[in-house]
N, C-alpha and C. Protein backbone atom coordinates (compact mmCIF):
# COMPACT_ATOMS: atom_id res chain seq x y z
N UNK A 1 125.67 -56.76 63.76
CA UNK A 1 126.06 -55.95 62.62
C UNK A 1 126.75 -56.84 61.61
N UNK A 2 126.44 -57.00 60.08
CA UNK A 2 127.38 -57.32 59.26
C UNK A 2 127.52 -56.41 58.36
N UNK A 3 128.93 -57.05 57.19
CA UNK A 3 129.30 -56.38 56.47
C UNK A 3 128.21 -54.82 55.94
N UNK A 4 127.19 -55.37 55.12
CA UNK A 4 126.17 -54.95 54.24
C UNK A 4 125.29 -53.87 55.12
N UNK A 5 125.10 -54.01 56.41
CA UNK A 5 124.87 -52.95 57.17
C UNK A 5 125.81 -51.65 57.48
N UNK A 6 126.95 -51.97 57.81
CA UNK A 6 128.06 -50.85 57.18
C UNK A 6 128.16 -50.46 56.02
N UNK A 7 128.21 -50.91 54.90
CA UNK A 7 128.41 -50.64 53.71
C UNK A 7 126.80 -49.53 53.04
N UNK A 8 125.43 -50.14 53.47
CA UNK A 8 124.68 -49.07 53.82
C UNK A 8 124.29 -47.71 54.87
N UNK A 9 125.00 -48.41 55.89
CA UNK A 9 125.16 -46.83 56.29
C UNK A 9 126.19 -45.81 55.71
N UNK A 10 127.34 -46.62 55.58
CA UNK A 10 128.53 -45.20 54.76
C UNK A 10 127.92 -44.79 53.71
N UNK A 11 126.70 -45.27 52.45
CA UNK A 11 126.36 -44.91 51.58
C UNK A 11 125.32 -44.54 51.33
N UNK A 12 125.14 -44.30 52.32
CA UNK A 12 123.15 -43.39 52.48
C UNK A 12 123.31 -42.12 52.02
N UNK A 13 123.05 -41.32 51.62
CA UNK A 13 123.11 -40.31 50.72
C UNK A 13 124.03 -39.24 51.56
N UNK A 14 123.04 -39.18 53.32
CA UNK A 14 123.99 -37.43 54.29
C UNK A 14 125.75 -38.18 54.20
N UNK A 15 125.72 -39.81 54.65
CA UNK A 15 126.97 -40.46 54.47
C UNK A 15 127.80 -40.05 53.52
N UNK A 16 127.21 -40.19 52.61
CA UNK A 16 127.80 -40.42 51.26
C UNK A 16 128.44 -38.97 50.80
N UNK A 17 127.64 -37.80 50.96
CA UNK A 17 127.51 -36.38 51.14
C UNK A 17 128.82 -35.95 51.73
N UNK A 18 128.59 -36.61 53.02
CA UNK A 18 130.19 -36.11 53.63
C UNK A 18 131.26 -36.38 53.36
N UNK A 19 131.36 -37.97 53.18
CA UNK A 19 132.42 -38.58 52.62
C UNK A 19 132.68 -37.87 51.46
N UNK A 20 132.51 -37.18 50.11
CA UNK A 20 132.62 -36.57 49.07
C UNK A 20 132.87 -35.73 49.11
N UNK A 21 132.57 -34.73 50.48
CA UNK A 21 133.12 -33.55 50.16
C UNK A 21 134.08 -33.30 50.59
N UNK A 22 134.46 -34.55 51.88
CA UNK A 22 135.60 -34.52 53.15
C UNK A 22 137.00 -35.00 51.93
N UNK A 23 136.47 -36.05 51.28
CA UNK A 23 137.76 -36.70 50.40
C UNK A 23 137.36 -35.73 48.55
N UNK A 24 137.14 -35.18 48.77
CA UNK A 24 136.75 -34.21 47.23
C UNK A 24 136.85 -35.52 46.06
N UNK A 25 136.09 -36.19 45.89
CA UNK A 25 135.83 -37.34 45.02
C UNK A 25 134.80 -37.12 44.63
N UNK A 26 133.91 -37.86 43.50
CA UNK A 26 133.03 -38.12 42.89
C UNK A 26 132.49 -38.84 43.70
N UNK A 27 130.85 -39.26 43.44
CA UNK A 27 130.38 -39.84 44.19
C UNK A 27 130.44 -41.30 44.20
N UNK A 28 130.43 -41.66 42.51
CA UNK A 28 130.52 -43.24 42.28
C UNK A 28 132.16 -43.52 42.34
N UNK A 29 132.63 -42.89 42.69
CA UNK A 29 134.28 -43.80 43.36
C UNK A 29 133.95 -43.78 44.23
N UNK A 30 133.78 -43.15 45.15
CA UNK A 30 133.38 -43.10 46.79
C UNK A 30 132.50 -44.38 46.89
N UNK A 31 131.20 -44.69 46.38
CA UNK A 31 130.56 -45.51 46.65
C UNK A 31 131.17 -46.85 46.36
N UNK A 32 132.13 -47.25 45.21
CA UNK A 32 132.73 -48.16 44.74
C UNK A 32 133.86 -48.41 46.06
N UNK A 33 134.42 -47.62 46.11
CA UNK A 33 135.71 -48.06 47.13
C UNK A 33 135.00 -48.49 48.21
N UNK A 34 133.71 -48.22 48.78
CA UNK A 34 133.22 -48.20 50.10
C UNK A 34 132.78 -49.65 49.94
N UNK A 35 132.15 -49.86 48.74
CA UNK A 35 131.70 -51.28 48.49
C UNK A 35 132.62 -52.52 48.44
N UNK A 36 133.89 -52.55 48.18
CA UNK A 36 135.19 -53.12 48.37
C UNK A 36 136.44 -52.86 49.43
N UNK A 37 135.63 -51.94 50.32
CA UNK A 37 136.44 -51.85 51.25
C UNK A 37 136.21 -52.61 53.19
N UNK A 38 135.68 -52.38 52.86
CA UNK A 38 134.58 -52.65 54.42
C UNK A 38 135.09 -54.23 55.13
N UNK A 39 134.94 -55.00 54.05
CA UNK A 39 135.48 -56.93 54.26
C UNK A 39 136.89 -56.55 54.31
N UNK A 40 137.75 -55.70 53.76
CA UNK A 40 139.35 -55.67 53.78
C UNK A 40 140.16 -54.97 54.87
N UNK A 41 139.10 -53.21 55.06
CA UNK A 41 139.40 -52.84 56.15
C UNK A 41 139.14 -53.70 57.50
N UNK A 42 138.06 -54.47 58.05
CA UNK A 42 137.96 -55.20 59.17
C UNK A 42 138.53 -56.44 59.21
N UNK A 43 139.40 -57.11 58.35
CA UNK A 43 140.08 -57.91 58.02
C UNK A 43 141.86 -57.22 58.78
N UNK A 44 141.73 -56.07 58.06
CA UNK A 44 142.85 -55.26 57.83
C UNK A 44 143.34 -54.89 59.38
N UNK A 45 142.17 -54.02 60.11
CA UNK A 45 142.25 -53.70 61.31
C UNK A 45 142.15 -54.69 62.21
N UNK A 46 141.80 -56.14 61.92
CA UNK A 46 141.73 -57.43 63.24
C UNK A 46 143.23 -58.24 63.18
N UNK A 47 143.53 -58.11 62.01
CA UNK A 47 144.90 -58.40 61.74
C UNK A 47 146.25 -57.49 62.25
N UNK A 48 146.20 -56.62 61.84
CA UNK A 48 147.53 -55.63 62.10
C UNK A 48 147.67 -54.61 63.30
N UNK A 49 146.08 -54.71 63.67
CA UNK A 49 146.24 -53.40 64.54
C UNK A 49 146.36 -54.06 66.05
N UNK A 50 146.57 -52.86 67.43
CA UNK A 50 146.63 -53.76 68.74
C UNK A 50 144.98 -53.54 68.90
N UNK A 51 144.66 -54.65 69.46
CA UNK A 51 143.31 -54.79 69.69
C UNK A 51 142.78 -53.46 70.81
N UNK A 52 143.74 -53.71 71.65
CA UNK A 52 143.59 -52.45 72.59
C UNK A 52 143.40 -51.36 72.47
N UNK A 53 143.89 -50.56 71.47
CA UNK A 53 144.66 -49.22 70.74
C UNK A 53 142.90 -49.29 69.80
N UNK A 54 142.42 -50.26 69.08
CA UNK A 54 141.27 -49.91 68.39
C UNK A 54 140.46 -50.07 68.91
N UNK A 55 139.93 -50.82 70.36
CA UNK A 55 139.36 -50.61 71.36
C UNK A 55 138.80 -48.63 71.65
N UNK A 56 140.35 -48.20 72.27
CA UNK A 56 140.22 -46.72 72.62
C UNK A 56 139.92 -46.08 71.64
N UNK A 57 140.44 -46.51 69.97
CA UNK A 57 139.63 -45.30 68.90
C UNK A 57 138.13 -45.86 68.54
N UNK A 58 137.91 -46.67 68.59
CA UNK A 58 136.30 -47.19 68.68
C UNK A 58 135.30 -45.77 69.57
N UNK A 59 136.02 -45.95 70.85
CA UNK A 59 134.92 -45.16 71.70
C UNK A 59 135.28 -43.82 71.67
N UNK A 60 136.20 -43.22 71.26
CA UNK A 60 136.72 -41.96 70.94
C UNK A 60 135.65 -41.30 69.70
N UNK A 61 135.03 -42.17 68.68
CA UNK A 61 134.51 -41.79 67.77
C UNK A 61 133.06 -42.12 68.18
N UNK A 62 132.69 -42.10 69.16
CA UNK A 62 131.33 -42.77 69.61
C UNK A 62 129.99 -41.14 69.51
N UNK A 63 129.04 -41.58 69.88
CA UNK A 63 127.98 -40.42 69.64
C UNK A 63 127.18 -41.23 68.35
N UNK A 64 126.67 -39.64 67.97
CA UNK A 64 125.79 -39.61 66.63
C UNK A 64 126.43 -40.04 65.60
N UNK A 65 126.09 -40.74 64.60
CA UNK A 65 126.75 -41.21 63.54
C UNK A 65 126.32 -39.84 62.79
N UNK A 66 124.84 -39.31 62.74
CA UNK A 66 125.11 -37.72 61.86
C UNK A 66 126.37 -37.09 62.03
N UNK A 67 126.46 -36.50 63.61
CA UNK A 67 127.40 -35.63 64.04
C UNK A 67 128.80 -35.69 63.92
N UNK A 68 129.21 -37.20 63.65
CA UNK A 68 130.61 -37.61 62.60
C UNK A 68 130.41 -37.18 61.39
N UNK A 69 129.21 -37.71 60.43
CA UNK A 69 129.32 -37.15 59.63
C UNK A 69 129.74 -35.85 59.07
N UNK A 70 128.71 -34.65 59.67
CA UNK A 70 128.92 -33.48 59.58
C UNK A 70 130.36 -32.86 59.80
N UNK A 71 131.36 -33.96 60.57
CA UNK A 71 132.34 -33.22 61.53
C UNK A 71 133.42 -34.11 60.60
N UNK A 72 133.35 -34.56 59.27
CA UNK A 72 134.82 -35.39 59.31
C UNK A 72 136.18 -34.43 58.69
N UNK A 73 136.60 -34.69 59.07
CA UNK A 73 138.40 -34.17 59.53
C UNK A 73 139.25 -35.31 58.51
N UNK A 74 139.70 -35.39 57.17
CA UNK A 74 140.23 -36.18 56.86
C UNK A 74 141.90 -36.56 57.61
N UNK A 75 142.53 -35.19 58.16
CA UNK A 75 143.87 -35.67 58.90
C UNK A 75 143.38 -36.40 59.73
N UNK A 76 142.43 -36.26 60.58
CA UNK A 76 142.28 -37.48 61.65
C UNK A 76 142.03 -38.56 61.51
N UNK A 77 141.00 -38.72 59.98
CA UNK A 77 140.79 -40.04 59.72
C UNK A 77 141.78 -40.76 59.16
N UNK A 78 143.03 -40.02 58.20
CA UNK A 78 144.18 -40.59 58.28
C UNK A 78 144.96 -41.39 59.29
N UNK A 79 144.64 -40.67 60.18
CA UNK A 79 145.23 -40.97 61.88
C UNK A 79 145.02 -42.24 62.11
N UNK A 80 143.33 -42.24 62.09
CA UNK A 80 142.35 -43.31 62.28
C UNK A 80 143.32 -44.71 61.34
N UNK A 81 142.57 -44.17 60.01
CA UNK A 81 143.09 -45.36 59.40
C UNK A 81 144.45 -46.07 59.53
N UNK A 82 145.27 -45.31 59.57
CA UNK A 82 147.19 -46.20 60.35
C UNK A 82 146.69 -46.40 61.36
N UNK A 83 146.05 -46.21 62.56
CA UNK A 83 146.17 -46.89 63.85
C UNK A 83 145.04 -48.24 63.68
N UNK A 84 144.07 -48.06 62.68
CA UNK A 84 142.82 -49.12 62.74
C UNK A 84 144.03 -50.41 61.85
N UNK A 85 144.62 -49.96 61.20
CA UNK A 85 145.37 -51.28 59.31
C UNK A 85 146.49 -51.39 60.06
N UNK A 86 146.93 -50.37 61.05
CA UNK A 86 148.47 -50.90 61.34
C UNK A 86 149.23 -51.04 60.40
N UNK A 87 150.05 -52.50 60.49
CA UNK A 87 151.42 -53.00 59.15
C UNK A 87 150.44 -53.24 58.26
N UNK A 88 148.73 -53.19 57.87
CA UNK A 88 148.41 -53.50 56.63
C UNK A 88 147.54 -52.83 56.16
N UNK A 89 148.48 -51.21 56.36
CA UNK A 89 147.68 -50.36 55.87
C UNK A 89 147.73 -50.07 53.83
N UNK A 90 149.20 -50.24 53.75
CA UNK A 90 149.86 -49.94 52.17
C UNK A 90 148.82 -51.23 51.67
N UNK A 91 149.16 -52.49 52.15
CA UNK A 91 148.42 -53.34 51.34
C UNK A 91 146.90 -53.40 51.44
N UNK A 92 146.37 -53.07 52.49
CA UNK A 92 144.50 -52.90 52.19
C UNK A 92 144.40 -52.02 51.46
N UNK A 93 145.12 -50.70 51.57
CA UNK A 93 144.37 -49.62 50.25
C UNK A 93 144.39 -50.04 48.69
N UNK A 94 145.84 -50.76 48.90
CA UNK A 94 146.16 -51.35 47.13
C UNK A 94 145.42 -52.25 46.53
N UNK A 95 144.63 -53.20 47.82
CA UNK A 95 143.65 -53.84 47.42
C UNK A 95 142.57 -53.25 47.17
N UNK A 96 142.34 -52.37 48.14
CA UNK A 96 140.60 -51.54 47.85
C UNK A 96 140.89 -50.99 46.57
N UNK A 97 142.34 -50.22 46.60
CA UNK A 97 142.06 -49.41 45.10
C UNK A 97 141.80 -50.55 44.06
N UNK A 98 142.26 -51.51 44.06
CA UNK A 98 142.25 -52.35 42.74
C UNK A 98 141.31 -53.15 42.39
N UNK A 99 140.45 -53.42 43.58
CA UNK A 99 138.60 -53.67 43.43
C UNK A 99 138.21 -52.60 42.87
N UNK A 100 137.90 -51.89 43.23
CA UNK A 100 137.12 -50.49 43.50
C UNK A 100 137.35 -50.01 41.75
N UNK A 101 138.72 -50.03 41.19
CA UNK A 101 138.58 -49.55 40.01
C UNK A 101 139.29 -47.93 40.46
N UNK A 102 139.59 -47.56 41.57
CA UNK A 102 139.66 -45.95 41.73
C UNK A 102 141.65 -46.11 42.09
N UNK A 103 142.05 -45.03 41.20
CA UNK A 103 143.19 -44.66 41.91
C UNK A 103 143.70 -44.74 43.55
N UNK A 104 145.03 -45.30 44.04
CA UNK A 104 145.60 -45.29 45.16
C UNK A 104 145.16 -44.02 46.15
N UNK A 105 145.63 -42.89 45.33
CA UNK A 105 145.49 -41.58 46.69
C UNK A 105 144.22 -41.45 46.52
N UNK A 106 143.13 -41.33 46.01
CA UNK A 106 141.72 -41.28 45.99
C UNK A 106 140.86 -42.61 46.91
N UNK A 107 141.80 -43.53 46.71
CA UNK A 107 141.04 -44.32 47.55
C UNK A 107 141.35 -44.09 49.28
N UNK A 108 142.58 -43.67 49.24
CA UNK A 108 143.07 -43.42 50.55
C UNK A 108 142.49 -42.61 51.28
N UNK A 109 141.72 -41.48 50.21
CA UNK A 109 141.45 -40.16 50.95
C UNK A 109 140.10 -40.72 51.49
N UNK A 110 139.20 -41.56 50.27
CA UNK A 110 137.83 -42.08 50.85
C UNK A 110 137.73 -42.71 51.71
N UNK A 111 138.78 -43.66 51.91
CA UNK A 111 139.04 -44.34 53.35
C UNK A 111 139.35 -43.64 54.42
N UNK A 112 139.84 -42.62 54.55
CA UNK A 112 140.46 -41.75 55.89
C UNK A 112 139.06 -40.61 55.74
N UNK A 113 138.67 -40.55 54.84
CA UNK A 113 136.79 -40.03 55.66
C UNK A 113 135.83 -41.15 55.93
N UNK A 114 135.85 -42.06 55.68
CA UNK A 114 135.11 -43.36 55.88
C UNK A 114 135.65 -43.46 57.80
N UNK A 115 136.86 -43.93 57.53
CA UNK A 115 137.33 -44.42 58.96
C UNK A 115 136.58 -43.94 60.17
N UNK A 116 136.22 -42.57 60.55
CA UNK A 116 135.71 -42.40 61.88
C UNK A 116 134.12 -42.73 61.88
N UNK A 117 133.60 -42.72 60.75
CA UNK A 117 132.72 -43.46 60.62
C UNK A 117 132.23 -44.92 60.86
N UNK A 118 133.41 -45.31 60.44
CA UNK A 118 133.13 -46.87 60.72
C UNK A 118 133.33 -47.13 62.16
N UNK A 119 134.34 -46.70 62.83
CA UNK A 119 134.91 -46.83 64.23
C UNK A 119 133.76 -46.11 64.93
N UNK A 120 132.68 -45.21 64.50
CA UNK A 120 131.29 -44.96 65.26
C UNK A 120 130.53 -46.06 65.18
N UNK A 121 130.19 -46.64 63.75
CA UNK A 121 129.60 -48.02 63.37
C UNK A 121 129.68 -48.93 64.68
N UNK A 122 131.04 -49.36 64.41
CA UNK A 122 131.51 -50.13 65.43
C UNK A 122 131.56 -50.06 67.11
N UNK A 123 131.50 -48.76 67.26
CA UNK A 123 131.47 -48.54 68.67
C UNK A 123 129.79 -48.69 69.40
N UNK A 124 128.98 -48.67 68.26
CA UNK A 124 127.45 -48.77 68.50
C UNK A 124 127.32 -49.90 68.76
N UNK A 125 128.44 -51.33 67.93
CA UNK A 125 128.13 -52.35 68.53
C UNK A 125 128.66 -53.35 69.58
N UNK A 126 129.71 -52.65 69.91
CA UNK A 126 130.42 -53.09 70.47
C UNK A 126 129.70 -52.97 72.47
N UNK A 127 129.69 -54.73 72.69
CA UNK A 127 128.94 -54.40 74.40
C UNK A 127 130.29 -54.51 74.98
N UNK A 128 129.77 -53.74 76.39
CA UNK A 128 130.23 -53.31 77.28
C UNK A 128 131.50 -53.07 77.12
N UNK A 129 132.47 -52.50 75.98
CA UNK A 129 133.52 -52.70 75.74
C UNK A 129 134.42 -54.04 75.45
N UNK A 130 133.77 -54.91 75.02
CA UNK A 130 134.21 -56.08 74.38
C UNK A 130 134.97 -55.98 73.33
N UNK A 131 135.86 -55.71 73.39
CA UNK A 131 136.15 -55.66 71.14
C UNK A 131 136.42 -57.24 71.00
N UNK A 132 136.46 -58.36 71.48
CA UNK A 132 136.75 -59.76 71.49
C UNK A 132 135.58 -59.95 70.88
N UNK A 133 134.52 -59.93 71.15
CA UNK A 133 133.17 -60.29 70.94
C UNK A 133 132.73 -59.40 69.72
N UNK A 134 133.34 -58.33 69.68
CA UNK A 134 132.87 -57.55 68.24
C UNK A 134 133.46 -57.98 67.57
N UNK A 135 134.56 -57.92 67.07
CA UNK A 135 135.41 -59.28 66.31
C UNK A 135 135.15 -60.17 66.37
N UNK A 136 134.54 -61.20 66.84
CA UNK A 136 134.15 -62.31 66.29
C UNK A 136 132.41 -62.10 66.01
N UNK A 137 131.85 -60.82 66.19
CA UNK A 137 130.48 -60.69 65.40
C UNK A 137 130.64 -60.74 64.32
N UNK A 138 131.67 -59.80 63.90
CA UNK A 138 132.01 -59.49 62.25
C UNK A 138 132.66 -60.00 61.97
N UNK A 139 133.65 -61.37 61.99
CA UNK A 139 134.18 -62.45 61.43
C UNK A 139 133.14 -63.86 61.05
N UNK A 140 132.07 -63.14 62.02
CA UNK A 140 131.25 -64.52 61.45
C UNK A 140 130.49 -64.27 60.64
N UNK A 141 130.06 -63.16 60.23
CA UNK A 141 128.84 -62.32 58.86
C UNK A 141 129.83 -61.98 57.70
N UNK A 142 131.65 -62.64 57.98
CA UNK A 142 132.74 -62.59 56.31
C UNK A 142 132.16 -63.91 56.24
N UNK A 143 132.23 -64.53 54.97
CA UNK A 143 132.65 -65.27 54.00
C UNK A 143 133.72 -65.88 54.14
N UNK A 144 133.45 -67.51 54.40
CA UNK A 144 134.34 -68.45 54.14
C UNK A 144 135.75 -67.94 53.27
N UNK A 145 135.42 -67.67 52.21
CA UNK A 145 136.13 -67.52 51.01
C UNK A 145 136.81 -65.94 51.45
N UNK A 146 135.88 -65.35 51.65
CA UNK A 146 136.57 -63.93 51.66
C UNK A 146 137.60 -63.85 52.71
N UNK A 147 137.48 -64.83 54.17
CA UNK A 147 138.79 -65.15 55.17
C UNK A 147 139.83 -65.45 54.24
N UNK A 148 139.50 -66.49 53.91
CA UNK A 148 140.88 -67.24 53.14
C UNK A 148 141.54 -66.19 52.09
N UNK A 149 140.46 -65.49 51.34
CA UNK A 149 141.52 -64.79 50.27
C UNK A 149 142.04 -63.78 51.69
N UNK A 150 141.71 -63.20 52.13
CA UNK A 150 142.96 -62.01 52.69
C UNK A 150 143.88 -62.61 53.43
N UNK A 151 143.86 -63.97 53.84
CA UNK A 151 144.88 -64.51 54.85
C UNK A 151 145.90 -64.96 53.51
N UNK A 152 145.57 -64.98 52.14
CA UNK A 152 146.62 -65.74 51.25
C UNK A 152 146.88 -64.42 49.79
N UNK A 153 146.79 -63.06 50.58
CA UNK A 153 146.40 -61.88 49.67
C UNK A 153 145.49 -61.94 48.37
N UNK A 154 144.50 -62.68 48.35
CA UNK A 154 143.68 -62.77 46.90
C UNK A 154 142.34 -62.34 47.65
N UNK A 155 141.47 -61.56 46.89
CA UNK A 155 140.71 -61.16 46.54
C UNK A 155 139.32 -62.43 46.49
């Protein structure tokens, strides 16, 4: 799995559908934040969170990626998102919002319907319960450049 494969599944239209109605946004903020978020959130969540703890919400959100869809719960994905960003939750959203072009609480909300989504994403690829090995799938499909800016907060 890399980036660009997540970033097309959250934005496939039923995706996209839910996310919009779960975070009551427009569609092109939704799609914008999703497009600047994805490299920051898995940055965000390999950094701050316990590996363990996103391990158990990985497979908690597992199944149909439709049937998340249909089912998102933004309090939970709130949930989601502080336990996935941990201590870097304030600063990934401030970044997504400030790519993205979209207000702070709007981006937050698109992110906390995004989140159980992605943690389904992720749980599809994740073998035999490895999250070691899923983390370093998706550290190796970032960008040279894109490591370094979040390890030195730049963009």
């Amino acid at each position: 799995m890399d980036i660009n494969s997540i970033i097309s599944a959250l934005t496939s239209s039923d995706a996209l559908s839910g996310i919009t109605g779960a975070a009551k946004v427009e569609a092109k903020d939704a799609k914008s934040v999703i497009e600047n978020a994805v490299s920051p959130m898995i940055k965000g969540a390999l950094g701050g969170a316990d590996l363990n703890k996103v391990k158990g919400l990985i497979e908690k959100y597992g199944g149909s990626f439709g049937d998340i869809v249909k089912k998102i719960d933004l309090k939970d994905g709130a949930k989601l998102l502080t336990e996935l960003l941990g201590k870097n939750e304030a600063s990934t959203v401030s970044e997504i919002a400030a790519a993205s072009g979209v207000e702070e609480g709007k981006t937050k909300n698109i992110l906390s319907a995004c989140a159980p989504l992605v943690a389904n994403l992720l749980g599809t690829e994740m073998k035999d319960g490895d999250i070691g090995a899923l983390a370093q799938s998706l550290l190796k499909n970032m960008s040279f450049t894109d490591l370094l800016g979040g390890l030195f907060g730049k963009k």
